[in-house]
PDB file of N, CA and C in Angstrom:
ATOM      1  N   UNK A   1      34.710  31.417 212.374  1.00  0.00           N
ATOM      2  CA  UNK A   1      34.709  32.814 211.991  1.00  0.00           C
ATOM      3  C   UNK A   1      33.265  33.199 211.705  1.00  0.00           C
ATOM      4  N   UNK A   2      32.717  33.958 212.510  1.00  0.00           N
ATOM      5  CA  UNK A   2      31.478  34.879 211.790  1.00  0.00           C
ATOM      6  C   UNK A   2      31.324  34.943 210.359  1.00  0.00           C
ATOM      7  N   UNK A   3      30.092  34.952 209.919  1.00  0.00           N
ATOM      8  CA  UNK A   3      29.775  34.989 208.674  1.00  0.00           C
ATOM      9  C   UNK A   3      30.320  36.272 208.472  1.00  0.00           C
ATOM     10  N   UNK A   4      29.796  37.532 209.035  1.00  0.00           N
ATOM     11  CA  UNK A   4      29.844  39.110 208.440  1.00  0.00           C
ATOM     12  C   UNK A   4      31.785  38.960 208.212  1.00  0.00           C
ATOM     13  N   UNK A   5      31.975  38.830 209.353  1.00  0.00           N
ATOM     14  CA  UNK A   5      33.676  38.950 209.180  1.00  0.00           C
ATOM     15  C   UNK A   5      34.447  38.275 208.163  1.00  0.00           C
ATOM     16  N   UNK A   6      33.839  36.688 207.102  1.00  0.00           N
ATOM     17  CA  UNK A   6      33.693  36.041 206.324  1.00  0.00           C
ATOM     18  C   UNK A   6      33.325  36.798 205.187  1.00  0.00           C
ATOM     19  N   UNK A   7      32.502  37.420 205.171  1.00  0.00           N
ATOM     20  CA  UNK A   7      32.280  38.149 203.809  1.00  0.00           C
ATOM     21  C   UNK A   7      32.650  39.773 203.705  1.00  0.00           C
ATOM     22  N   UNK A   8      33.333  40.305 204.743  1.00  0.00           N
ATOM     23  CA  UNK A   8      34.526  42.026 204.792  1.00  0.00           C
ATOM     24  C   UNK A   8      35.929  41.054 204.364  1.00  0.00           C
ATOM     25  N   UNK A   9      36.057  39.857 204.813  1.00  0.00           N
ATOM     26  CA  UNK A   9      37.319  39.525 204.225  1.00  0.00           C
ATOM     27  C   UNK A   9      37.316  39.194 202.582  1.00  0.00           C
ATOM     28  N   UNK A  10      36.272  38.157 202.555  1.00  0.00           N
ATOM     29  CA  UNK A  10      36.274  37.908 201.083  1.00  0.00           C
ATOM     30  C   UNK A  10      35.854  39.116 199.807  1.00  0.00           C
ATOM     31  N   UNK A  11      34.791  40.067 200.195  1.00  0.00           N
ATOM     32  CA  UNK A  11      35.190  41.189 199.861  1.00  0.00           C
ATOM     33  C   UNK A  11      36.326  41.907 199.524  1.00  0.00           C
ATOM     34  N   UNK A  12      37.157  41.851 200.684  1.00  0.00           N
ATOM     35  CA  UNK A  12      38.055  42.564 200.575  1.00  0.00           C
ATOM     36  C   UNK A  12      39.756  42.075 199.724  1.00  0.00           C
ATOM     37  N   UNK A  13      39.509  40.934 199.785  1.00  0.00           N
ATOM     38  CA  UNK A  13      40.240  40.489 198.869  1.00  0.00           C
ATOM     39  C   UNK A  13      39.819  40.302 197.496  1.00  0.00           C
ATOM     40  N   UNK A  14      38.405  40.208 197.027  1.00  0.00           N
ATOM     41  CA  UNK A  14      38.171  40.161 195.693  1.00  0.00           C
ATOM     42  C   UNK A  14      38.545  41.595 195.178  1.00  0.00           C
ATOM     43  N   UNK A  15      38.402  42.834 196.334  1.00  0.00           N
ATOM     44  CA  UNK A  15      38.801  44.068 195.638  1.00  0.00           C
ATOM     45  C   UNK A  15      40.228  44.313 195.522  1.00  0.00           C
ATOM     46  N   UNK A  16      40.955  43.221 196.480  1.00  0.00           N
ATOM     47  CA  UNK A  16      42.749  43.865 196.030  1.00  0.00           C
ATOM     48  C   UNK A  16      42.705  43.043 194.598  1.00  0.00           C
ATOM     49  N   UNK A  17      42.029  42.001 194.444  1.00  0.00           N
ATOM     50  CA  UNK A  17      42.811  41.366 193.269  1.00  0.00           C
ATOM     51  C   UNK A  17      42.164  42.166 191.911  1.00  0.00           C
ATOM     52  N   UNK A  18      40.521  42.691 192.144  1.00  0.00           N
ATOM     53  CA  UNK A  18      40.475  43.742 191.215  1.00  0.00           C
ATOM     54  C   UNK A  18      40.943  44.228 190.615  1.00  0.00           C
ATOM     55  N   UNK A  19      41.444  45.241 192.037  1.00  0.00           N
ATOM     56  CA  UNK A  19      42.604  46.587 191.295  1.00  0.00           C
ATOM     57  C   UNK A  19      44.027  45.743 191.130  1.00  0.00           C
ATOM     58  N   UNK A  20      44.499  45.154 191.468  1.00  0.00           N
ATOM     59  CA  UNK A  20      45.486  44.558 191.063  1.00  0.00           C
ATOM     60  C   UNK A  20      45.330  44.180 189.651  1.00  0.00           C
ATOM     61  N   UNK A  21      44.424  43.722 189.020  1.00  0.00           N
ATOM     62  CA  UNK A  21      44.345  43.579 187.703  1.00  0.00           C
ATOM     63  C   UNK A  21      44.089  44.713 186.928  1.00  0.00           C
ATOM     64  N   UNK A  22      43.181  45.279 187.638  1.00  0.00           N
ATOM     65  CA  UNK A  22      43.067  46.616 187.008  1.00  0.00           C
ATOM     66  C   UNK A  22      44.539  47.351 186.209  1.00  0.00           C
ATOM     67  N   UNK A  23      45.134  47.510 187.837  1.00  0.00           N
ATOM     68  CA  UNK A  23      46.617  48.227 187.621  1.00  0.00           C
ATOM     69  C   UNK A  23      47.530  47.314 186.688  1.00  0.00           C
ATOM     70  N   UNK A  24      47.436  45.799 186.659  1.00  0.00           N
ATOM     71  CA  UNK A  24      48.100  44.976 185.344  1.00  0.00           C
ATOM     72  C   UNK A  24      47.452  45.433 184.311  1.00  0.00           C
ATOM     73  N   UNK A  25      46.655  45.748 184.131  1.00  0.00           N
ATOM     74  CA  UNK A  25      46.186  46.255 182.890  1.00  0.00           C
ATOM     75  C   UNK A  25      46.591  47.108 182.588  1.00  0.00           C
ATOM     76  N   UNK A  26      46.515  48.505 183.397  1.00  0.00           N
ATOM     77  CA  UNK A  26      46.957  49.604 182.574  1.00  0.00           C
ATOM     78  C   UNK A  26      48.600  49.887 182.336  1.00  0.00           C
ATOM     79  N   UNK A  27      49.214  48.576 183.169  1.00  0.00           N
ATOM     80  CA  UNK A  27      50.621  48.825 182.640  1.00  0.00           C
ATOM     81  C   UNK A  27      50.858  48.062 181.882  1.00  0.00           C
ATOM     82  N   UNK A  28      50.189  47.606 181.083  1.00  0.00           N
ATOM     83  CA  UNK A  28      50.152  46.947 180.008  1.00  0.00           C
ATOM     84  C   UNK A  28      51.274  47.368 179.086  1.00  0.00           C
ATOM     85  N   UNK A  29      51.363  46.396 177.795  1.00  0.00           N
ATOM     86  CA  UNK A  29      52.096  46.857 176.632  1.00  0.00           C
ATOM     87  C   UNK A  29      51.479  47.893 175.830  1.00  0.00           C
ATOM     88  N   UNK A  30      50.106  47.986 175.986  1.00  0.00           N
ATOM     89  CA  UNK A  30      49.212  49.244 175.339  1.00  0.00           C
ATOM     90  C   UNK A  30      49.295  50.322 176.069  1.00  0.00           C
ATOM     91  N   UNK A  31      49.516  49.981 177.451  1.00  0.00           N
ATOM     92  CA  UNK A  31      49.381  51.129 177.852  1.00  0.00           C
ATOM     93  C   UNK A  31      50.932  51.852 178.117  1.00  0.00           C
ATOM     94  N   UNK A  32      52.205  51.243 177.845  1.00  0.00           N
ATOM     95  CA  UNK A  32      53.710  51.706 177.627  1.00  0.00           C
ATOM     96  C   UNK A  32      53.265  52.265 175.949  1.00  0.00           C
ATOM     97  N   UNK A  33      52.909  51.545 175.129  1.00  0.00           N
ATOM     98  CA  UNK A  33      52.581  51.782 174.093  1.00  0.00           C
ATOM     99  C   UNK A  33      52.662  53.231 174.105  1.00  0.00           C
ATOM    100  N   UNK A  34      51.091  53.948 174.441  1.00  0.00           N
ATOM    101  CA  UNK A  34      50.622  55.323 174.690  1.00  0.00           C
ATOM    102  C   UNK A  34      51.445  55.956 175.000  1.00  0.00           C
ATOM    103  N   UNK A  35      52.137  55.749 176.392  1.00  0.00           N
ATOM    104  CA  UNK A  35      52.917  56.753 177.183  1.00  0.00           C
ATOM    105  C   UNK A  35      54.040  56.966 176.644  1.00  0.00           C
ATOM    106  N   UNK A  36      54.591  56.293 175.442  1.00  0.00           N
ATOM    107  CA  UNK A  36      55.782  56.960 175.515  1.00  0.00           C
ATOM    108  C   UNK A  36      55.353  57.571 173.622  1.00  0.00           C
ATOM    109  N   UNK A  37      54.573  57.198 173.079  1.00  0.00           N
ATOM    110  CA  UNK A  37      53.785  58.208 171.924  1.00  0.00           C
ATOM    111  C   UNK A  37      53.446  59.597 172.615  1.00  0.00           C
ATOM    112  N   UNK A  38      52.955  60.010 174.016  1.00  0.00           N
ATOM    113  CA  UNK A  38      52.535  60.739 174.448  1.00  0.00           C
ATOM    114  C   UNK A  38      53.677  61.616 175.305  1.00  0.00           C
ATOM    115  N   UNK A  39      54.732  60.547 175.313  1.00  0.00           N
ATOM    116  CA  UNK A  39      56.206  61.222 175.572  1.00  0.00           C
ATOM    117  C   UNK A  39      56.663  62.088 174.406  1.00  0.00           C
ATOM    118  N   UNK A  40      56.572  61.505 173.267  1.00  0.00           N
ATOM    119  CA  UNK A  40      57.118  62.085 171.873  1.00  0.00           C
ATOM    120  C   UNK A  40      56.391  62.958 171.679  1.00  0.00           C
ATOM    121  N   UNK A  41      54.822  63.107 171.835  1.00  0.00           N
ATOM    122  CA  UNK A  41      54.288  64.109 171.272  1.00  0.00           C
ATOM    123  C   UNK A  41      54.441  65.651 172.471  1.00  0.00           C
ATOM    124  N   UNK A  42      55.221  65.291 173.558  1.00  0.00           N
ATOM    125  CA  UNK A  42      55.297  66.121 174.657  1.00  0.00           C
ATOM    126  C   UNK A  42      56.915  66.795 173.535  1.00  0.00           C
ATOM    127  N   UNK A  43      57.248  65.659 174.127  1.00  0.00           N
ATOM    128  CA  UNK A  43      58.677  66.297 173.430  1.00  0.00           C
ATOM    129  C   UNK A  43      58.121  67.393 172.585  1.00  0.00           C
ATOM    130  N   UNK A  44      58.048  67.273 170.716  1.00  0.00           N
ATOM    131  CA  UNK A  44      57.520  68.126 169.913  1.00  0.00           C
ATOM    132  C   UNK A  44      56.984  68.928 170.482  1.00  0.00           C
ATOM    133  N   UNK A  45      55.735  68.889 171.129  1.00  0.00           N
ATOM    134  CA  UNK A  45      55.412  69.998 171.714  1.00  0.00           C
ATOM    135  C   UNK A  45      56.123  71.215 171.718  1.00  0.00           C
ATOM    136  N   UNK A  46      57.259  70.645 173.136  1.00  0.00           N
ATOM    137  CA  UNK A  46      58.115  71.949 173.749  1.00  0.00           C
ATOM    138  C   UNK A  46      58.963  72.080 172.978  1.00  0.00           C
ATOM    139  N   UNK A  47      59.531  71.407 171.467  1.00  0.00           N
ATOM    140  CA  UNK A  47      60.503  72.029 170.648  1.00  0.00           C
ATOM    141  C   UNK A  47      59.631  73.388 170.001  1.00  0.00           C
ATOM    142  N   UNK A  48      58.637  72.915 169.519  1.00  0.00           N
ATOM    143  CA  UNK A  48      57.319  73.918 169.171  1.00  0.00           C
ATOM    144  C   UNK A  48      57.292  75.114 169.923  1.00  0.00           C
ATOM    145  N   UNK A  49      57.526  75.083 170.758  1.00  0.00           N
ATOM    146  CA  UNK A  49      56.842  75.936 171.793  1.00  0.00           C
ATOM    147  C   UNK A  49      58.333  76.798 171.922  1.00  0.00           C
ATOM    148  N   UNK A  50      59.509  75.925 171.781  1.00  0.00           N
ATOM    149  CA  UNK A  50      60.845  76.947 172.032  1.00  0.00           C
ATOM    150  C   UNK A  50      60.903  77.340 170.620  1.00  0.00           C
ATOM    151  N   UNK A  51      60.739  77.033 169.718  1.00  0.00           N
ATOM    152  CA  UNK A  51      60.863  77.831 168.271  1.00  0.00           C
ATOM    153  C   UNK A  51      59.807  79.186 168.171  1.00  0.00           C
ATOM    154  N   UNK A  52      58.722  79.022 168.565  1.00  0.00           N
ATOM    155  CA  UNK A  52      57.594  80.015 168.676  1.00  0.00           C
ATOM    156  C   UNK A  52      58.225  80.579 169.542  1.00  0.00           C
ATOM    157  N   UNK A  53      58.907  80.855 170.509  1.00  0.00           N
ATOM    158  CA  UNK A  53      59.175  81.749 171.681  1.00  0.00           C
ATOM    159  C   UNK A  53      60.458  82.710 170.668  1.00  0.00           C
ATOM    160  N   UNK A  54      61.112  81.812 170.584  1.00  0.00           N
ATOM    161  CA  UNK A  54      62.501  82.535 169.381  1.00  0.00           C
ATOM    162  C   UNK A  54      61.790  83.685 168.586  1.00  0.00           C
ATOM    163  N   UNK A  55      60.973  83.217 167.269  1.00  0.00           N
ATOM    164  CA  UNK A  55      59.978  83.806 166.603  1.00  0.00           C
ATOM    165  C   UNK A  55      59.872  84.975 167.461  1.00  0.00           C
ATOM    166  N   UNK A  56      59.350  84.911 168.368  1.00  0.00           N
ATOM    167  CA  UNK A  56      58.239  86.031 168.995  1.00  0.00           C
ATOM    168  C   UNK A  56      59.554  86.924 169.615  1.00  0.00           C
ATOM    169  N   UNK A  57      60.515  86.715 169.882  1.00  0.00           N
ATOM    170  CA  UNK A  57      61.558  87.298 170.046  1.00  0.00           C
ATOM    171  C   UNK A  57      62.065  88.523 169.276  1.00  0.00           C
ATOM    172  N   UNK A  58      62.251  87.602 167.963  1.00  0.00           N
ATOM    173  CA  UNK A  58      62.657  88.186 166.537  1.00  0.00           C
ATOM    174  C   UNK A  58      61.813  89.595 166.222  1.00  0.00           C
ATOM    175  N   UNK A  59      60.481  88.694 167.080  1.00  0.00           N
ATOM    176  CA  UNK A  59      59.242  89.679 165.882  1.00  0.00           C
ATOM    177  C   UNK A  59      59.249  91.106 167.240  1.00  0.00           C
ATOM    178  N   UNK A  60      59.172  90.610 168.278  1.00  0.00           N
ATOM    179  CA  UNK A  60      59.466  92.451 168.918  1.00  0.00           C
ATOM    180  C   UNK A  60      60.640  92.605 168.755  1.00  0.00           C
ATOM    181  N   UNK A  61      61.446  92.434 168.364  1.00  0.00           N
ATOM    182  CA  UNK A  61      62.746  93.675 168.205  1.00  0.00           C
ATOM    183  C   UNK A  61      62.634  94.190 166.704  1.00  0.00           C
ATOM    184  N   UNK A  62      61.691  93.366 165.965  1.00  0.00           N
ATOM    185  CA  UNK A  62      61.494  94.202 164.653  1.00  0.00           C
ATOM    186  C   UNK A  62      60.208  95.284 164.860  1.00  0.00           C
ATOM    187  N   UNK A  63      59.484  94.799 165.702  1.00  0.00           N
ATOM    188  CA  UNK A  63      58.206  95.490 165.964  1.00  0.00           C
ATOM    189  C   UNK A  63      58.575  97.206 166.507  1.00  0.00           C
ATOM    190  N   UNK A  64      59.952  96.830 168.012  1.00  0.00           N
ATOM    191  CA  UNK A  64      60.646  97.481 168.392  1.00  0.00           C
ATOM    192  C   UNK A  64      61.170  98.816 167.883  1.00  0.00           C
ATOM    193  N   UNK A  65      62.022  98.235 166.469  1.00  0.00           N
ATOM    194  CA  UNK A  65      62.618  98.849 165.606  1.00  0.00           C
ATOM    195  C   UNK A  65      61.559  99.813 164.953  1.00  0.00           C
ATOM    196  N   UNK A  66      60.626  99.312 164.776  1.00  0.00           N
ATOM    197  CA  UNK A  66      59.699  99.833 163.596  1.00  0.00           C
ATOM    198  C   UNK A  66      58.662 101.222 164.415  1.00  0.00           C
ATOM    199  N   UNK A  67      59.345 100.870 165.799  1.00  0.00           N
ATOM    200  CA  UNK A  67      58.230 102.470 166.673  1.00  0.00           C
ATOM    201  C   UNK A  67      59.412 102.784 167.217  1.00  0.00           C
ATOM    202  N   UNK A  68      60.889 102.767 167.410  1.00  0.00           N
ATOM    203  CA  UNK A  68      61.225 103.195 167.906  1.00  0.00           C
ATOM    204  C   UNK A  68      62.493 104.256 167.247  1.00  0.00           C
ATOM    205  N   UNK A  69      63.104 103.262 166.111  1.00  0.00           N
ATOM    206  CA  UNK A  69      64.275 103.695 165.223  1.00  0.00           C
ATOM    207  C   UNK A  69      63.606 104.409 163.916  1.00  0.00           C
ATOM    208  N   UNK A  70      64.084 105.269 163.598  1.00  0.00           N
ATOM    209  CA  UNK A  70      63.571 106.051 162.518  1.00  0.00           C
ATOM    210  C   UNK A  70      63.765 105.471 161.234  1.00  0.00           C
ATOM    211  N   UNK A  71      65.771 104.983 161.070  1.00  0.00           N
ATOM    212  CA  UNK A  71      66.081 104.037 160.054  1.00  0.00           C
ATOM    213  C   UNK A  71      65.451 103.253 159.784  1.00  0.00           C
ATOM    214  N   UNK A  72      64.737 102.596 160.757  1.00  0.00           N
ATOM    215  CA  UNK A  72      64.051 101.087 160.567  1.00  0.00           C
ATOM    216  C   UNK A  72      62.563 101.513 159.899  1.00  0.00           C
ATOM    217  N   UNK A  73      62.430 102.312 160.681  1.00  0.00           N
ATOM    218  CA  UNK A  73      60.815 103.245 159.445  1.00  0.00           C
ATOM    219  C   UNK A  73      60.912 103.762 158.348  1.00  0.00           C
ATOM    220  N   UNK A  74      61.628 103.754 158.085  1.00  0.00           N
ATOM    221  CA  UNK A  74      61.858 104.658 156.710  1.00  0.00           C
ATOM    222  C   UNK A  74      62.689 103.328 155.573  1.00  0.00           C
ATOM    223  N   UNK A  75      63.089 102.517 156.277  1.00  0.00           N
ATOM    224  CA  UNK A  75      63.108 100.928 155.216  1.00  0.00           C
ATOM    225  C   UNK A  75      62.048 100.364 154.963  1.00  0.00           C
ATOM    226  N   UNK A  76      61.638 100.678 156.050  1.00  0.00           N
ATOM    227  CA  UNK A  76      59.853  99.958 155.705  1.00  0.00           C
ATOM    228  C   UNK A  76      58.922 100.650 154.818  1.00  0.00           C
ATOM    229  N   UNK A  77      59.151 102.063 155.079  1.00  0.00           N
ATOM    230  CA  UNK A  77      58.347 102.379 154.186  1.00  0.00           C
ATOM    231  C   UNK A  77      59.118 102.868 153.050  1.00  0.00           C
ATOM    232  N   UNK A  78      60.055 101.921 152.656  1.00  0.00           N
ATOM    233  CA  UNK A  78      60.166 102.394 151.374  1.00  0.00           C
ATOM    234  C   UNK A  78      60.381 101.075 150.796  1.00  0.00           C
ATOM    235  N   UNK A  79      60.767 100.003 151.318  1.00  0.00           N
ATOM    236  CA  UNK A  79      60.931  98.659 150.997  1.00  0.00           C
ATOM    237  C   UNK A  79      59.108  98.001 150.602  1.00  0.00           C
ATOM    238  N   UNK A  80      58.595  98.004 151.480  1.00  0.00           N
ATOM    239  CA  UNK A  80      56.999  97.667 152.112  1.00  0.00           C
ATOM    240  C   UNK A  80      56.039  98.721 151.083  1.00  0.00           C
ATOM    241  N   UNK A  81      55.970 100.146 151.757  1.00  0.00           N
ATOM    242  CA  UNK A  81      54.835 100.801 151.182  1.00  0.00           C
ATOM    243  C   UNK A  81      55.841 101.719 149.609  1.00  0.00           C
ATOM    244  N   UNK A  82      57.069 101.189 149.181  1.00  0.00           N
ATOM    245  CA  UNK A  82      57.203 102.152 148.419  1.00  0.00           C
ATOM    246  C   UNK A  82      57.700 103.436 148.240  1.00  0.00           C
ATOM    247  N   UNK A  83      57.289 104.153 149.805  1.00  0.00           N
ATOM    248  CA  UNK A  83      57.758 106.108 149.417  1.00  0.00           C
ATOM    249  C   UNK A  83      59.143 105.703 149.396  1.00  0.00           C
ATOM    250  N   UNK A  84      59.103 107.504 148.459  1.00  0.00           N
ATOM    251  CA  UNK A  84      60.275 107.919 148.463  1.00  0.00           C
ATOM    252  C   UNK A  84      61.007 109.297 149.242  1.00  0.00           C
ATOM    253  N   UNK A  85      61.682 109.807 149.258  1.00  0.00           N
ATOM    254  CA  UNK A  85      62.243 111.165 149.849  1.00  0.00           C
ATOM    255  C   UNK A  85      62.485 112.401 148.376  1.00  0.00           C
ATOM    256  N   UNK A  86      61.784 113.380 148.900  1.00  0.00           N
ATOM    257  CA  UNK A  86      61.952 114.914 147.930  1.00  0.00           C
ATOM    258  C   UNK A  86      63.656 114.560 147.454  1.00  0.00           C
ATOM    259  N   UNK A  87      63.577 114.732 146.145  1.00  0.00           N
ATOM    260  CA  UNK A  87      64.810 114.320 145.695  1.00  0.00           C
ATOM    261  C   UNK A  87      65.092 113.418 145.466  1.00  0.00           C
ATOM    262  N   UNK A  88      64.629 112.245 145.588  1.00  0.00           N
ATOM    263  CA  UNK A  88      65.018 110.895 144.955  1.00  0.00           C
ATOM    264  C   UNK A  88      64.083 111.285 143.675  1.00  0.00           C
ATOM    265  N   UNK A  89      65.201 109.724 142.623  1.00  0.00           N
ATOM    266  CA  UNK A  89      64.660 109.948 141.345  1.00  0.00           C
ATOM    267  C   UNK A  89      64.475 108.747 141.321  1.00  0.00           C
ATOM    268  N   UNK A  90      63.327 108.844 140.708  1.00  0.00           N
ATOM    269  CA  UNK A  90      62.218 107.571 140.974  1.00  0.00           C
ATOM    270  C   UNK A  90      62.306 106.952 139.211  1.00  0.00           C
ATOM    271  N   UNK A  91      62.653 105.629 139.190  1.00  0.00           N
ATOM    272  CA  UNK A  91      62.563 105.173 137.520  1.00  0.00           C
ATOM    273  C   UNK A  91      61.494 104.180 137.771  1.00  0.00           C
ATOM    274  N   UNK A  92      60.304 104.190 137.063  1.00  0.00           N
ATOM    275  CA  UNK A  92      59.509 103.272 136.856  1.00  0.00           C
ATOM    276  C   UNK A  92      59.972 101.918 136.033  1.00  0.00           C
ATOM    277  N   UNK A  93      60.060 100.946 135.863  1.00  0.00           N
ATOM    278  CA  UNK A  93      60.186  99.739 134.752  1.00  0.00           C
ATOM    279  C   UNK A  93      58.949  98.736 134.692  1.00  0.00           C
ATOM    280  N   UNK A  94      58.117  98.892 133.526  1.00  0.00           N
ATOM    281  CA  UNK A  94      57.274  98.285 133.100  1.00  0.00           C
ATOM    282  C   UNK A  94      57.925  97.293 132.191  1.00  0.00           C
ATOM    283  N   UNK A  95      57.906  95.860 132.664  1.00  0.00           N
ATOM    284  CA  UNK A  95      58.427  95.229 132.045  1.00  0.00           C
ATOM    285  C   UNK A  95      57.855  94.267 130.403  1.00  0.00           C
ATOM    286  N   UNK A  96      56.097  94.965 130.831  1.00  0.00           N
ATOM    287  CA  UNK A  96      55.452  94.768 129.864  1.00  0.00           C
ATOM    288  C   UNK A  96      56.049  95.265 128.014  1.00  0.00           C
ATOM    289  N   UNK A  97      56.487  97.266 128.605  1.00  0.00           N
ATOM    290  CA  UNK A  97      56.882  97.399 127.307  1.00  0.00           C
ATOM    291  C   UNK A  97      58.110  97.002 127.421  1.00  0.00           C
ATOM    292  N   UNK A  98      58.806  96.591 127.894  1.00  0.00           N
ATOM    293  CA  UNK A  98      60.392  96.193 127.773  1.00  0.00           C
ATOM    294  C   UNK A  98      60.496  95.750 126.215  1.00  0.00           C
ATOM    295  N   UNK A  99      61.552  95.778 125.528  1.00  0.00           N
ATOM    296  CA  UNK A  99      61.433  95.692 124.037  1.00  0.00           C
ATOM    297  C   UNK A  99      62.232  93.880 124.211  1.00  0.00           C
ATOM    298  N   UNK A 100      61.721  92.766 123.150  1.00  0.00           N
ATOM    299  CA  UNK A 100      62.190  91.529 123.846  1.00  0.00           C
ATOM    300  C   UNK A 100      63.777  91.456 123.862  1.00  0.00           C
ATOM    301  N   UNK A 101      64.005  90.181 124.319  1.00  0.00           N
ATOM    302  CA  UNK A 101      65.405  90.078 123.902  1.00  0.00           C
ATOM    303  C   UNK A 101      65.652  89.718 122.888  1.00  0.00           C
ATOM    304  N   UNK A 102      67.115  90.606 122.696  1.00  0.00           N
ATOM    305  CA  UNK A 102      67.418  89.780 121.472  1.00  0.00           C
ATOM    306  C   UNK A 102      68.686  88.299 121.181  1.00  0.00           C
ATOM    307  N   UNK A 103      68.087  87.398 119.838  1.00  0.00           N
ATOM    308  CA  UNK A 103      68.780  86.300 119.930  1.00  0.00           C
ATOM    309  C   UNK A 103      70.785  86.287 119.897  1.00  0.00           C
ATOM    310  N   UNK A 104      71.493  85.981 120.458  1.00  0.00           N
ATOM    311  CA  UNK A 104      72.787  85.630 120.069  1.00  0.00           C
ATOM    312  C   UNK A 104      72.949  85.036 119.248  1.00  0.00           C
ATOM    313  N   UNK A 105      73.503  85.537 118.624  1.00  0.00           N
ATOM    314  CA  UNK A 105      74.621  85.304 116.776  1.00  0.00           C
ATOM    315  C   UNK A 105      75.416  84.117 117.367  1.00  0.00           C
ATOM    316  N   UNK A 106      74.672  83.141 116.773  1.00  0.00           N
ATOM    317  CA  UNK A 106      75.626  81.897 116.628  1.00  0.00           C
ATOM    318  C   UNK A 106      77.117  82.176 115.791  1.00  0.00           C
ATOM    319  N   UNK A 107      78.223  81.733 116.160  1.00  0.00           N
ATOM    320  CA  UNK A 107      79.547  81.757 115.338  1.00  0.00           C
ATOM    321  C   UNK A 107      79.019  80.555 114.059  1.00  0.00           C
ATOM    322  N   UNK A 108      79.100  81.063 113.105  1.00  0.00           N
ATOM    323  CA  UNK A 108      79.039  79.795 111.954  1.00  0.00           C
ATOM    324  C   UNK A 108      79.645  79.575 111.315  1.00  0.00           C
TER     325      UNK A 108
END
């Protein structure tokens, strides 16, 4: 056998057994290890990602409500900012002066 043709073969077999080790390597127990940590953290992910979608659901039909329904504006702003409507009677309670409680009369 020719030398050159002697050393494209031996070459070429030192590179299958290379990557052959190479590729034993990365299917390693470290490397199952990773992939399926990186499975779990996929998972979470997309539970994440379907709860945030829900959320964002929720939040335009309240957003919805709040430019489109009048009822829904007028809870808000009276729940949220407070107003009231001409004619409501408005009671303040400061609970500061509230007078304290008083104790229950033990039976003796």
């Amino acid at each position: 056998m020719p030398r050159a043709v002697r050393l494209v073969v031996v070459v070429s077999v030192g590179a299958l057994l290379l990557s052959g080790a190479l590729a034993l390597g990365l299917w390693s127990e470290g490397y199952a290890d990773r992939a399926d940590r990186l499975a779990r953290e996929l998972d979470h992910t997309r539970m994440a990602v379907d709860t945030l979608q829900r959320e964002n659901v929720l939040l335009r039909a309240e957003v919805d409500g709040l430019r489109d329904d009048p009822r829904v504006m007028e809870k808000a702003a009276r729940d949220v900012l407070g107003y009231v409507r001409d004619g409501d009677v408005v009671i303040y309670v400061d609970e500061a002066l509230a007078p304290p409680p008083h104790p229950v009369a033990e039976d003796q």
